[in-house]
Structure formats: structure tokens, C-alpha cells
C-alpha atoms as a PDB file:
ATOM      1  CA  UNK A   1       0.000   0.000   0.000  1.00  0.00           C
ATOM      2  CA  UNK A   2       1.323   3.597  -1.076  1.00  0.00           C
ATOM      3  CA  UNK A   3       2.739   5.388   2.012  1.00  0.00           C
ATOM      4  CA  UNK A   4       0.600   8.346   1.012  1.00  0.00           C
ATOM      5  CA  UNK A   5      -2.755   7.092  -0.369  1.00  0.00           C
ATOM      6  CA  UNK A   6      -4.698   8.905  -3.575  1.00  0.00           C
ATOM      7  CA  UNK A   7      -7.615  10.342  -1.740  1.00  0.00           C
ATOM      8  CA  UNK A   8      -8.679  12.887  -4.800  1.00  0.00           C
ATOM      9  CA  UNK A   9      -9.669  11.287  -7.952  1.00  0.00           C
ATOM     10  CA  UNK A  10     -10.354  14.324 -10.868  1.00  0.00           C
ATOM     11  CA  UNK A  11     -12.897  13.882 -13.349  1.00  0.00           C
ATOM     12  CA  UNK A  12     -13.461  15.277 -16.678  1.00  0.00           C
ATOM     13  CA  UNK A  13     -11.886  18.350 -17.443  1.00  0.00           C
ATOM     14  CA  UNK A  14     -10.153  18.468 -14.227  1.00  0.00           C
ATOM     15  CA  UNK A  15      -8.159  15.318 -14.977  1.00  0.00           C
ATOM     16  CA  UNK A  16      -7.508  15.951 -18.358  1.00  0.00           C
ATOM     17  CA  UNK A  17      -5.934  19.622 -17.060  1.00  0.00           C
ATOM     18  CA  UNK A  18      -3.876  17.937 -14.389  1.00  0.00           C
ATOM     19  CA  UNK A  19      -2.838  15.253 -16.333  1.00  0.00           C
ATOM     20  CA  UNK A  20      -1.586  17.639 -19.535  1.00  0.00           C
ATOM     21  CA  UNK A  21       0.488  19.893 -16.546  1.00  0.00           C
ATOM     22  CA  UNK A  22       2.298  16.797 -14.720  1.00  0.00           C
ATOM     23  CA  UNK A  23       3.371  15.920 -18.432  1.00  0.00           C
ATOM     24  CA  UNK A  24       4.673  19.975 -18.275  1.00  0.00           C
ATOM     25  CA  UNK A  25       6.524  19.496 -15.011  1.00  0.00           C
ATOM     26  CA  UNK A  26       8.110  16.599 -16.316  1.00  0.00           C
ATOM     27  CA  UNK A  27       9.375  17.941 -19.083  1.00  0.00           C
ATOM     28  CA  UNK A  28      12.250  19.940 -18.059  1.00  0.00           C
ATOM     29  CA  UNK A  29      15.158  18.983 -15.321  1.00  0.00           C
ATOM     30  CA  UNK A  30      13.823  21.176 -12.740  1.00  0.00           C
ATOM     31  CA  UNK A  31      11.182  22.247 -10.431  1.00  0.00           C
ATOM     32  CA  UNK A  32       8.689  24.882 -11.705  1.00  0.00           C
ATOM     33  CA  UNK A  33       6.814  27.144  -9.965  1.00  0.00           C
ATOM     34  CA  UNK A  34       2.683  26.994 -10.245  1.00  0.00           C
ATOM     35  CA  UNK A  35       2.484  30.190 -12.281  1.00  0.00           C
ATOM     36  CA  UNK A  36       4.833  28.539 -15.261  1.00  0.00           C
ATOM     37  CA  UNK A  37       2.520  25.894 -15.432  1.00  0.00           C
ATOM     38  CA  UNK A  38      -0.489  27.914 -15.424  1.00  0.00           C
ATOM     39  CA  UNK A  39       0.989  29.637 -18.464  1.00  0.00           C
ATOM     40  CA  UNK A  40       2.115  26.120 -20.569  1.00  0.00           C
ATOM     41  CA  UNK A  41      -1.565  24.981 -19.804  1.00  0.00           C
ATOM     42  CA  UNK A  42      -3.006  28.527 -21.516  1.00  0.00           C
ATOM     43  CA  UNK A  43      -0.892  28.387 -24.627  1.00  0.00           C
ATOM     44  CA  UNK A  44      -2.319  24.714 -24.951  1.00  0.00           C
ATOM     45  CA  UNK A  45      -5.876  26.576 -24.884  1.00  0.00           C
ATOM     46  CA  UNK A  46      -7.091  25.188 -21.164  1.00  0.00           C
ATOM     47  CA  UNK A  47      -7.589  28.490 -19.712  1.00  0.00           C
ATOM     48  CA  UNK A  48      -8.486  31.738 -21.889  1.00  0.00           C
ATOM     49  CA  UNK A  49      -9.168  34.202 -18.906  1.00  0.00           C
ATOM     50  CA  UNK A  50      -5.718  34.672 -16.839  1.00  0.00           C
ATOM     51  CA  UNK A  51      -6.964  36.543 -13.959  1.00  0.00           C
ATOM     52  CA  UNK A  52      -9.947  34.578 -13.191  1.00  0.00           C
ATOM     53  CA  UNK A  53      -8.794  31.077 -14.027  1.00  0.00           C
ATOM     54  CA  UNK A  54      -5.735  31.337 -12.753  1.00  0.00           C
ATOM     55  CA  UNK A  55      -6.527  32.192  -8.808  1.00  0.00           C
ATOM     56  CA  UNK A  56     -10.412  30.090  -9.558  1.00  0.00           C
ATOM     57  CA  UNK A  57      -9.786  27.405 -10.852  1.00  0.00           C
ATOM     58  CA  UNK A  58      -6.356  26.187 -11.719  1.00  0.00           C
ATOM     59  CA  UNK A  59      -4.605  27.029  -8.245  1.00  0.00           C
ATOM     60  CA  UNK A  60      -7.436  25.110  -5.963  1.00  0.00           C
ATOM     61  CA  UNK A  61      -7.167  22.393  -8.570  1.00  0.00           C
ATOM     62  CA  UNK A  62      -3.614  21.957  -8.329  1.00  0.00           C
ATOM     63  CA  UNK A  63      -4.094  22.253  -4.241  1.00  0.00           C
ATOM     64  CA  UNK A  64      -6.273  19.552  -3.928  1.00  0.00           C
ATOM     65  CA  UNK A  65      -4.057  17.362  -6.317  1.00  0.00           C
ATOM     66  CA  UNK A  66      -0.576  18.167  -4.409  1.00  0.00           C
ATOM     67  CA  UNK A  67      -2.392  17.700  -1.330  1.00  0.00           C
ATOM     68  CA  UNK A  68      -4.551  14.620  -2.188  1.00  0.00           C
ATOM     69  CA  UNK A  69      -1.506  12.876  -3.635  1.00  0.00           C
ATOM     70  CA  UNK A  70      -3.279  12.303  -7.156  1.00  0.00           C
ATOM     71  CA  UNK A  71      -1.298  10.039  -9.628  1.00  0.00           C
ATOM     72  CA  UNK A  72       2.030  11.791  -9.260  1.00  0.00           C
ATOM     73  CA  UNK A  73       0.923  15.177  -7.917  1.00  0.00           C
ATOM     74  CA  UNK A  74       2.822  15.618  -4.480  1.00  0.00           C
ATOM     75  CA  UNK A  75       3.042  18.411  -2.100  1.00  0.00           C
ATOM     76  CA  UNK A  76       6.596  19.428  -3.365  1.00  0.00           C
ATOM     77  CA  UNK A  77       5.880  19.027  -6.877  1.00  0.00           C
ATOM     78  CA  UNK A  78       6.500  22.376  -7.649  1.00  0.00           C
ATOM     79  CA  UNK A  79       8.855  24.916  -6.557  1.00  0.00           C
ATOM     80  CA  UNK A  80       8.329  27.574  -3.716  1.00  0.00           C
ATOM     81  CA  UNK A  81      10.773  30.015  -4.153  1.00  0.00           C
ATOM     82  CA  UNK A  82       9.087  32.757  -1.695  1.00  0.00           C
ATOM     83  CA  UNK A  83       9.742  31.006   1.612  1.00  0.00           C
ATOM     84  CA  UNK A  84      12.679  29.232   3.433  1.00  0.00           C
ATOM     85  CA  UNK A  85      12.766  27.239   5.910  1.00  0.00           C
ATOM     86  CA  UNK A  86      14.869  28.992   9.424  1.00  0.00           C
ATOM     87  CA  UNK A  87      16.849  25.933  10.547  1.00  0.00           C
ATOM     88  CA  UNK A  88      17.468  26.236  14.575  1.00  0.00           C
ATOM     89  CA  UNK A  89      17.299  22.933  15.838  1.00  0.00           C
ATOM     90  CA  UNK A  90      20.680  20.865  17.011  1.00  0.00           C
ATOM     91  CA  UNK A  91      22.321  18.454  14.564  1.00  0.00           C
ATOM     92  CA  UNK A  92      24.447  16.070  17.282  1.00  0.00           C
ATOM     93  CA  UNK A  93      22.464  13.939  19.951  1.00  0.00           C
ATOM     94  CA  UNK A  94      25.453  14.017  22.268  1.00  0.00           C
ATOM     95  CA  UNK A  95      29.153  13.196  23.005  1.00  0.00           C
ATOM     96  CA  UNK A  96      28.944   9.305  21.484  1.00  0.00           C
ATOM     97  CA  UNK A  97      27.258  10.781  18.375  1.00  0.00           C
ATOM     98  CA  UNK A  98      29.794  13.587  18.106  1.00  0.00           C
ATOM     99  CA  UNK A  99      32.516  10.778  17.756  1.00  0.00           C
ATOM    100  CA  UNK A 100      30.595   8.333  15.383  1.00  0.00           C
ATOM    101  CA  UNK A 101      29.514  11.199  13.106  1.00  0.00           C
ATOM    102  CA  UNK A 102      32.092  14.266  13.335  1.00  0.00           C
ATOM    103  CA  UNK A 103      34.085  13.102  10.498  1.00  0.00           C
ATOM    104  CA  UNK A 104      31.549  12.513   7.983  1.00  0.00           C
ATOM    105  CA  UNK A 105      29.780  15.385   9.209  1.00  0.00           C
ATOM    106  CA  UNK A 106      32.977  17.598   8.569  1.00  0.00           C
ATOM    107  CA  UNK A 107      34.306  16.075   5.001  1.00  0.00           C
ATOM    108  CA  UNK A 108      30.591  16.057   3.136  1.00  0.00           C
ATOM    109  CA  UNK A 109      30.420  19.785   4.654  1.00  0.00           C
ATOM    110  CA  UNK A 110      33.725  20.140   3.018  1.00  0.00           C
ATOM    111  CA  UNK A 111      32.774  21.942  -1.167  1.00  0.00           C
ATOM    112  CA  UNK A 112      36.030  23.578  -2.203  1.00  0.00           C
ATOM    113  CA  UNK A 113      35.150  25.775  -5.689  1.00  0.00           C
ATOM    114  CA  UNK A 114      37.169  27.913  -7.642  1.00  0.00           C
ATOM    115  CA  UNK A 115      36.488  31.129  -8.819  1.00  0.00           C
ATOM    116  CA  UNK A 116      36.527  31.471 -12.783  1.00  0.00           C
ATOM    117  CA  UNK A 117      36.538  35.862 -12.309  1.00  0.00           C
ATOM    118  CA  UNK A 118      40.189  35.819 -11.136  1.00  0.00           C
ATOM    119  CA  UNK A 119      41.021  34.734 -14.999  1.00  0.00           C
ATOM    120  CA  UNK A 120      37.978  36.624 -16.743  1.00  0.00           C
ATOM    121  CA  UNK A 121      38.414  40.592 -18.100  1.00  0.00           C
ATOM    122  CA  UNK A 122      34.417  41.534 -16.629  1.00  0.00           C
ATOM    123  CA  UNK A 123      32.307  40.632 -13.673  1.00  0.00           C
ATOM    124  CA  UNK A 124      28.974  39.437 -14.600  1.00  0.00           C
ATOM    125  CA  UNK A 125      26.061  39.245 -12.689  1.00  0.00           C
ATOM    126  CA  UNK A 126      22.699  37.862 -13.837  1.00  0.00           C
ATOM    127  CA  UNK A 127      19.307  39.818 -12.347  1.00  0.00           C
ATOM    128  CA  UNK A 128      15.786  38.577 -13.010  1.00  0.00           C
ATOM    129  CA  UNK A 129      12.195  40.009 -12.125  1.00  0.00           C
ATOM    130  CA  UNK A 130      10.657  36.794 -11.780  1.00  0.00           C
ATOM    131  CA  UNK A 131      11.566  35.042  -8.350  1.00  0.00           C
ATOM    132  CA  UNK A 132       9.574  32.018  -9.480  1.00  0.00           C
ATOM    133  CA  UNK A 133      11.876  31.407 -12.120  1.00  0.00           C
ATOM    134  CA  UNK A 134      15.148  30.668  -9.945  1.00  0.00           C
ATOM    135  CA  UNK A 135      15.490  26.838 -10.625  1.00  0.00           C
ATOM    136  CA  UNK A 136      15.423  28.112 -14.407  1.00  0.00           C
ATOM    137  CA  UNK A 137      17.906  30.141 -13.679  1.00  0.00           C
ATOM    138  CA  UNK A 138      20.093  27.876 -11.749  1.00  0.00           C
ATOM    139  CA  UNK A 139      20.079  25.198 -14.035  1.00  0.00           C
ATOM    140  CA  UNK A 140      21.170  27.487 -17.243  1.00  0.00           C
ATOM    141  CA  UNK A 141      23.970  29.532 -15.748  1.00  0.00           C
ATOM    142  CA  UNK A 142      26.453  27.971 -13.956  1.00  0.00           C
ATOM    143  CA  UNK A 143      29.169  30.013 -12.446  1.00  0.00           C
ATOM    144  CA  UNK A 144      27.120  33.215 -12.392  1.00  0.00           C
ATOM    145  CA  UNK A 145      26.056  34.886  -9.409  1.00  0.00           C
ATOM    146  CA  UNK A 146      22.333  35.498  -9.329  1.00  0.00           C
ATOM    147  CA  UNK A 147      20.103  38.468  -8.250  1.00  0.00           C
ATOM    148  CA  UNK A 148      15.881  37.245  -7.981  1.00  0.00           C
ATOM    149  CA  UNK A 149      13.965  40.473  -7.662  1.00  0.00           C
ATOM    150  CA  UNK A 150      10.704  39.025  -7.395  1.00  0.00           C
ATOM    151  CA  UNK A 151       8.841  41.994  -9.044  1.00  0.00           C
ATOM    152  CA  UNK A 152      10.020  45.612  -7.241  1.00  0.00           C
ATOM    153  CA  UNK A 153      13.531  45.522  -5.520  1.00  0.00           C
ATOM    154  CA  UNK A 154      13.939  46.549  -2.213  1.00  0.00           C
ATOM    155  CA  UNK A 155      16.290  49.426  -1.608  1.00  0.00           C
ATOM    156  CA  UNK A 156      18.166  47.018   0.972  1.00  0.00           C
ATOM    157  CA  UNK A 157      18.560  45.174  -1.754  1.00  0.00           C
ATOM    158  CA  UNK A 158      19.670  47.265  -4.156  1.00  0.00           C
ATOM    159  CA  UNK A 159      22.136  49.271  -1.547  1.00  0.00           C
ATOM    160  CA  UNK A 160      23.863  45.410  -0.886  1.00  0.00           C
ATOM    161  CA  UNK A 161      23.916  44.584  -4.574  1.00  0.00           C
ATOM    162  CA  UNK A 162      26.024  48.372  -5.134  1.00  0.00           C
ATOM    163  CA  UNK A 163      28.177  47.548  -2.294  1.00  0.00           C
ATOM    164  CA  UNK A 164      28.920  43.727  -3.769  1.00  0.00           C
ATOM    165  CA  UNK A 165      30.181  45.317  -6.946  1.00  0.00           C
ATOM    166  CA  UNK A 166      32.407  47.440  -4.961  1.00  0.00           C
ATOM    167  CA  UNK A 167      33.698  44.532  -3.496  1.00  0.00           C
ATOM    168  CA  UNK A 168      33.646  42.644  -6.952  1.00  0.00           C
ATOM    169  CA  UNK A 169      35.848  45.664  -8.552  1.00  0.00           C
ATOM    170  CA  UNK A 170      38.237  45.656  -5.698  1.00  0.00           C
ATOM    171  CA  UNK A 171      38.623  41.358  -5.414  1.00  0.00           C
ATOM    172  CA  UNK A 172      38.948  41.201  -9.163  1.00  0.00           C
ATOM    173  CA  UNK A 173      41.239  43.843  -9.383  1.00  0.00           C
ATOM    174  CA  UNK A 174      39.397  46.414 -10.977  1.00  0.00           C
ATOM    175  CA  UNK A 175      37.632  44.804 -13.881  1.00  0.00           C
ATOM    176  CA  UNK A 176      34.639  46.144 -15.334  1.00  0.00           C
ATOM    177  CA  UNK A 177      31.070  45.356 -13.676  1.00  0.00           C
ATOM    178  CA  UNK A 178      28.029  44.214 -15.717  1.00  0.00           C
ATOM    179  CA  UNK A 179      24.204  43.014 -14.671  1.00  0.00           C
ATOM    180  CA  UNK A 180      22.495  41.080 -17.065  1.00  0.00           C
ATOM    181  CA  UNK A 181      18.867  41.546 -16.467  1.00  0.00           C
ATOM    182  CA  UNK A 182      15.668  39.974 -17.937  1.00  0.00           C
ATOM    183  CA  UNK A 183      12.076  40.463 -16.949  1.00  0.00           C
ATOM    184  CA  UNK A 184       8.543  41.232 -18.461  1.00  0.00           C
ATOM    185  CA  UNK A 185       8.415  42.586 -21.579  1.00  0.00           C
ATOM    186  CA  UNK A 186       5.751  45.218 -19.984  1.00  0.00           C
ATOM    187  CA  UNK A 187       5.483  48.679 -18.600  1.00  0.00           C
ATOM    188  CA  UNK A 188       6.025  47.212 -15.162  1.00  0.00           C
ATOM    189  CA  UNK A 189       9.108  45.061 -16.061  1.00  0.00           C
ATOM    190  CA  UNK A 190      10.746  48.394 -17.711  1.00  0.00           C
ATOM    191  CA  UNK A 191      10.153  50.121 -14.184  1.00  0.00           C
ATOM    192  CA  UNK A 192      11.427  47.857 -12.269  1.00  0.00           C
ATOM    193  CA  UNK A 193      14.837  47.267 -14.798  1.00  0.00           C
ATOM    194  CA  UNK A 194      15.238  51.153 -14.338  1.00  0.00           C
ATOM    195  CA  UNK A 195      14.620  51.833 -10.690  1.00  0.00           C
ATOM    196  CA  UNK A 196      17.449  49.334 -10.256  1.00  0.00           C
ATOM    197  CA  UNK A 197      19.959  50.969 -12.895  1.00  0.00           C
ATOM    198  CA  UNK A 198      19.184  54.363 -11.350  1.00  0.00           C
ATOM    199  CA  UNK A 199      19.626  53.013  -7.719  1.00  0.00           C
ATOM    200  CA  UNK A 200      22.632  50.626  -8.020  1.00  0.00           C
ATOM    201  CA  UNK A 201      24.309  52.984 -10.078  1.00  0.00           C
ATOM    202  CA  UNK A 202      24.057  55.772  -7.771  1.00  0.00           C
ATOM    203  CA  UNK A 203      25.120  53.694  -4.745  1.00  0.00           C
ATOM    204  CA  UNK A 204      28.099  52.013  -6.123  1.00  0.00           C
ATOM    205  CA  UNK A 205      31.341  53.829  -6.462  1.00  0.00           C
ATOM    206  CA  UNK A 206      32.470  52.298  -9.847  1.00  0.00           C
ATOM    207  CA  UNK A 207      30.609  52.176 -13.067  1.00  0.00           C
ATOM    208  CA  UNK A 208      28.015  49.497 -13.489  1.00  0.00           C
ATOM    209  CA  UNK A 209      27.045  48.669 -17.075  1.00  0.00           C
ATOM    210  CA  UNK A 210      22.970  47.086 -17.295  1.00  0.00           C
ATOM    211  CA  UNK A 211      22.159  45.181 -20.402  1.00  0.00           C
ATOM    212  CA  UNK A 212      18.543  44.290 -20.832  1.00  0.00           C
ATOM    213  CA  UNK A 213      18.499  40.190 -22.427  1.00  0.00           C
ATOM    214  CA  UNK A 214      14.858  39.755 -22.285  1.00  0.00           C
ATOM    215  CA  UNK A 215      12.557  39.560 -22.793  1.00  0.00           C
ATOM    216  CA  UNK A 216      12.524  41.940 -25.529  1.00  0.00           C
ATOM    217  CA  UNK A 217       9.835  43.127 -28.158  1.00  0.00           C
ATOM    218  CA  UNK A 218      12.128  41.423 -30.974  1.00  0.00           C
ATOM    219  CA  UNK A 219      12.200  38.133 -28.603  1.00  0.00           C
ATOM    220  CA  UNK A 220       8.450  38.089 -28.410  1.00  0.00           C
ATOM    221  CA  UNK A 221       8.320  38.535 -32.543  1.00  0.00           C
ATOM    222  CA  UNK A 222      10.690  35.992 -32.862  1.00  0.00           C
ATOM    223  CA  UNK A 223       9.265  33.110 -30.593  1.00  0.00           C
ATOM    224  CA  UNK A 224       5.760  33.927 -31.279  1.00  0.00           C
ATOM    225  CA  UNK A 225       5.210  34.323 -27.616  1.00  0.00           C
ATOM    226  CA  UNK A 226       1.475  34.714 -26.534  1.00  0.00           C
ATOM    227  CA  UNK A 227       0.592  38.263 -25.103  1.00  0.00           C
ATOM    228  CA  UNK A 228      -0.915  38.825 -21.798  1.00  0.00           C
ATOM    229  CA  UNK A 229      -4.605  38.064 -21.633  1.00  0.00           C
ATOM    230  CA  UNK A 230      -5.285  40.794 -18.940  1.00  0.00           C
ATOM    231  CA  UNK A 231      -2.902  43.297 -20.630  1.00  0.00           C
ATOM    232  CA  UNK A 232      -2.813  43.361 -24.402  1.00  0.00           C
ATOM    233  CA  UNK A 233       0.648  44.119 -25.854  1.00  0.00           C
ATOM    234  CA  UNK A 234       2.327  43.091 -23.096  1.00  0.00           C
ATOM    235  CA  UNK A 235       4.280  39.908 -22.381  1.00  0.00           C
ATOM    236  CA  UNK A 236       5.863  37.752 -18.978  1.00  0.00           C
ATOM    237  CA  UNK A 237       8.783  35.290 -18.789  1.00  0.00           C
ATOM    238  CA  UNK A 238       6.601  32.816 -17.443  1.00  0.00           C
ATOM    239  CA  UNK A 239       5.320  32.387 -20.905  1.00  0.00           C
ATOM    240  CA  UNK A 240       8.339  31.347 -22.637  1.00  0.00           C
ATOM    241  CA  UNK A 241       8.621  27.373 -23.412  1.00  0.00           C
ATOM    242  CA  UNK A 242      11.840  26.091 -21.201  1.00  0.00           C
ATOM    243  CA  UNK A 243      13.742  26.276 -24.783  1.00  0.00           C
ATOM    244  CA  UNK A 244      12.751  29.516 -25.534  1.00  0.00           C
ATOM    245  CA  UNK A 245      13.836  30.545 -21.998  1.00  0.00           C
ATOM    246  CA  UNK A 246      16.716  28.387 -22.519  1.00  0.00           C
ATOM    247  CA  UNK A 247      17.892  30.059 -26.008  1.00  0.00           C
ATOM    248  CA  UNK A 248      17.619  33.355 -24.509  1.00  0.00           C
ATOM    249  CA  UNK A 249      19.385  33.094 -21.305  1.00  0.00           C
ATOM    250  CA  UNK A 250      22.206  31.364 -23.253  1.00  0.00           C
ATOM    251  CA  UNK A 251      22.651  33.405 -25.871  1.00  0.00           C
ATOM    252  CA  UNK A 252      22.624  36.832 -23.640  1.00  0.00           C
ATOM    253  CA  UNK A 253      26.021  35.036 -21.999  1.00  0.00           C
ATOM    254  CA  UNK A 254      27.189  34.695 -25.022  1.00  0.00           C
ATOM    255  CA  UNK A 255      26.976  37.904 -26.365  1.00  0.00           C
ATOM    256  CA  UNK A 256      28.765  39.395 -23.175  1.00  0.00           C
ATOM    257  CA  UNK A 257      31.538  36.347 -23.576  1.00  0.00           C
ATOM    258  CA  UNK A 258      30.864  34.474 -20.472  1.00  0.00           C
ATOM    259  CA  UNK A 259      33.532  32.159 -20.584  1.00  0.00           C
ATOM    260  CA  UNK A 260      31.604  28.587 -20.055  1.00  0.00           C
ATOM    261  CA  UNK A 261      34.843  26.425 -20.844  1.00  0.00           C
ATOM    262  CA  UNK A 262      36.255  28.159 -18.285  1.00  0.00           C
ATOM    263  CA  UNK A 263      33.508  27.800 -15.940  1.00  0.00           C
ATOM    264  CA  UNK A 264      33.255  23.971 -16.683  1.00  0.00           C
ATOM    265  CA  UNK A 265      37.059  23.234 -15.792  1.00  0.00           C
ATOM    266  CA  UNK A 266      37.091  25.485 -12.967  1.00  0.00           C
ATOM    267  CA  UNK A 267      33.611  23.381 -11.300  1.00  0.00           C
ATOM    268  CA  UNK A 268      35.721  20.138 -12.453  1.00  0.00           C
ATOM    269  CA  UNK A 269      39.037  21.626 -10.209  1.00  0.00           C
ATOM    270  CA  UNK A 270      36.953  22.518  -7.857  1.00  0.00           C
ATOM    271  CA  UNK A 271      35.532  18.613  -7.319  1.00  0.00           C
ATOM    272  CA  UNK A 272      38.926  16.992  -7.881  1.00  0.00           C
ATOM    273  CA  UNK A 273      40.335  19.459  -5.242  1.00  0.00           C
ATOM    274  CA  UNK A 274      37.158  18.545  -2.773  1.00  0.00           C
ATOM    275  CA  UNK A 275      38.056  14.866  -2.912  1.00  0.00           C
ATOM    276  CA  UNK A 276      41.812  15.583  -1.928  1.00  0.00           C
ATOM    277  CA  UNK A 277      40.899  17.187   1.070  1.00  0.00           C
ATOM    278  CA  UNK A 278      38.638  15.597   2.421  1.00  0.00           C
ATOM    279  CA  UNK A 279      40.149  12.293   2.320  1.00  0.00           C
ATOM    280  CA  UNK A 280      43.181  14.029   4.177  1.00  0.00           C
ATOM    281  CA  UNK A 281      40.964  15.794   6.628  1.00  0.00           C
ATOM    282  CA  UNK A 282      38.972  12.324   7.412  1.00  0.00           C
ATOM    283  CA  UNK A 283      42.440  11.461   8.395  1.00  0.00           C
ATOM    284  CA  UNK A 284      43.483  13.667  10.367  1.00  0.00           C
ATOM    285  CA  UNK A 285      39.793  13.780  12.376  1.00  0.00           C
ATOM    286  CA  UNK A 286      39.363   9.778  12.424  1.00  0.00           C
ATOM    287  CA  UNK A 287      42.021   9.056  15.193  1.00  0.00           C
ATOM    288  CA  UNK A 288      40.976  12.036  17.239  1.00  0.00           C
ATOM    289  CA  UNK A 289      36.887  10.899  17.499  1.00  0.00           C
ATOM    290  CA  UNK A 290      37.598   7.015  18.064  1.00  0.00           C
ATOM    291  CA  UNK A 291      34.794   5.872  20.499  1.00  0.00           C
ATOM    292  CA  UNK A 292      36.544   5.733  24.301  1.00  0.00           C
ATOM    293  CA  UNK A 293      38.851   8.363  23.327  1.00  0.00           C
END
């Protein structure tokens, strides 16, 4: 018997709706967030209102499918990217466990990386409106330091992203600064894009260039991408197709020569160097932890 039991069973349209968006979340090597789906399932003609069908019908649906375990619908089936857990709790029961535990506990803490900047002529950062969107993110830019806005930036925010680029110029001694930023092709998106420039800009002490990578009027031609049902002439991330997103986010790096071979051999250093050490720190730790010691 299944640990966690089906106890919602969708009919009709329902099913067919659910069904069509677990074939969506499956089709890309990451978690997506419930508004990404929401937009897959319009361009395949499910919904037609976005306002009303989004918050009426297709979030409680999805609810009652995470939380009623339907076919492979699961309460973490989708990606939260709005709250975090605050860990606060212990980790070691006491003194025994401290000695059967500390060295494992030490070497798989152990992740040695190397930084690719030091050998790079420009720090690049990549900022993007939609918070939802981080596991896209994550999973097509390796190496690159990433700024989720989730919509309007706060101006703590913005005041520690200035004063990271000072400390960016200075590490990588003096090199040239650069955000890559994409967002909603929308009045909104445009604010937000320059109420960072103007902020960052003004708070840090060395020159910050901002290059907007999408999504862009000639990106929306090119992919065909569906215009906002609430909003005509106006267009969201959320609607790209994970290869459209995909194209775009890899292409902007290229155009600004983000250095991916580089990035690859440094992450491969970075493992072989992990190994290394901790098989010489489970060493050195082993003896010391021995049970009766």
C-alpha cells in the first residue's frame, strides 16, 4: 500500500488539465513554480481568462491534487521560491554521536570551488524580475552569481547589490562590472529594470554597465510568444517554453563572452580538489573521534 494514499480522484476536465500539466513538469530537469505551469496549460488553450482562471480554478485544482496525492501530484511538486525554511534545531544527539559522526559530518560539509573571475576581463552578474523562475535560472547559468527580484527591488537590496560590486571591482582587481537583467516585456518590467539601474548605479562607487536580455519586443516577434490576456501588448517570462527561456538566457552570456569552458574546468578543479581534502581531513579527524577516546 502507497505510504501516502490517492484520496482525490479528478474527473473530466479536471483530470484531463492535471494530467496535460504533470506531463509539463516533467518535461524539463527542474522544479517549476505553479504560475509557469499555469501559463504552458493557456498556450495549450485550457484556460483563456488569466486573472480569473488562474486564482479560480487552476490554483485550488492543483491544491487539492498536491495535497490529495493524485497520480504523481505531491506536495513538493513544484517549486516555492518565496519562503525558506529557518533551521534552529541541534544536529548532534550528544558526546557518542559527536565521535561516530564528526568526520563525515565535517568532510561532506567540506565543497572547495574555484572562482573562474580571477582569470575573466568583466564581472557578470545575472538579475531577473521573476523570483519564481530561480530553478530556471540555476540550471542554465552555472558560475554566475544570481540576483531574484521578485517583481520591485527593495532598496536594501539594491544598496547590498552596489556595495557587492564594490567589493567585486576591488577582489577582481578592478575589472569592469556588468548586470544582465531579464524580466517582463511590460510597462512594469521596464520600471522595475530602471529603478534598479538608477539606484545601483548611484550607490556604487564604480561604473556598473545594465544590459537588458529579455525579454525583448524582438524576442516576443521571434518566438511567437502569446501576449498577456489581462494586458494586451504586453508579455511575462513565465510564458516562454523552457527552450525559448533556454535560447535566450544562453545566448545573452554569449553575447557578453561568459567564458563557459572556463567555468566547466574550474567546477571540475573545484571537485577533484574537494576529494583531496577531504580524504586528508577524514584522516586527520578519524584518530581524534575514536569511540573511548
Amino acid at each position: 500500500m502507497s505510504e501516502n494514499p490517492s484520496t482525490y480522484k479528478p474527473h473530466g476536465k479536471g483530470k484531463e488539465i492535471l494530467d496535460r500539466g504533470m506531463e509539463h513538469i516533467k518535461s524539463v530537469p527542474y522544479k517549476v513554480s505553479l504560475r509557469w505551469l499555469f501559463y504552458r496549460l493557456l498556450q495549450d488553450g485550457y484556460f483563456h481568462d488569466k486573472g480569473k482562471d488562474y486564482k479560480g480554478i487552476f490554483t485550488p485544482l492543483c491544491s487539492k491534487a498536491r495535497k490529495g496525492f493524485y497520480g504523481e501530484w505531491r506536495p513538493d511538486i513544484l517549486a516555492d521560491d518565496t519562503r525558506d525554511r529557518i533551521e534552529r534545531t541541534g544536529f548532534f544527539q550528544d558526546d557518542d554521536d559527536i565521535k561516530s559522526r564528526l568526520a563525515d559530518y565535517v568532510t561532506d560539509s567540506l565543497e572547495i570551488t574555484f572562482d573562474h573571475f580571477y582569470e575573466m576581463d568583466e564581472f557578470i552578474i545575472i538579475a531577473f524580475e521573476a523570483r519564481a523562475m530561480v530553478n530556471q535560472f540555476m540550471y542554465y547559468t552555472s558560475g554566475i552569481d544570481l540576483l531574484p527580484f521578485g517583481g520591485d527591488a527593495s532598496i536594501p537590496f539594491k544598496w547590498e547589490i552596489a556595495k557587492h560590486l564594490e567589493d567585486c571591482n576591488k577582489w577582481y582587481g578592478g575589472i569592469p562590472l556588468r548586470i544582465l537583467y531579464f524580466g517582463d516585456c511590460d510597462n512594469k518590467g521596464g520600471k522595475i529594470f530602471e529603478a534598479a539601474q538608477k539606484d545601483i548605479s548611484r550607490w556604487c562607487k564604480h561604473t556598473v554597465q545594465f544590459d537588458w536580455c529579455g525579454l525583448t519586443k524582438e524576442q516576443v516577434d521571434r518566438f511567437n510568444i502569446p501576449e498577456n490576456p489581462e494586458k494586451p501588448g504586453e508579455y511575462q517570462w513565465e510564458a516562454l517554453t523552457d527552450s525559448q527561456a533556454e535560447k535566450i538566457i544562453l545566448e545573452a552570456m554569449a553575447n557578453f563572452d561568459v567564458d563557459l569552458d572556463l567555468i566547466t574546468a574550474k567546477v571540475e578543479q573545484g571537485k577533484m580538489a574537494t576529494k583531496e581534502w577531504r580524504e586528508k581531513i577524514r584522516k586527520v579527524i578519524t584518530p581524534l573521534v575514536k569511540v573511548g577516546s
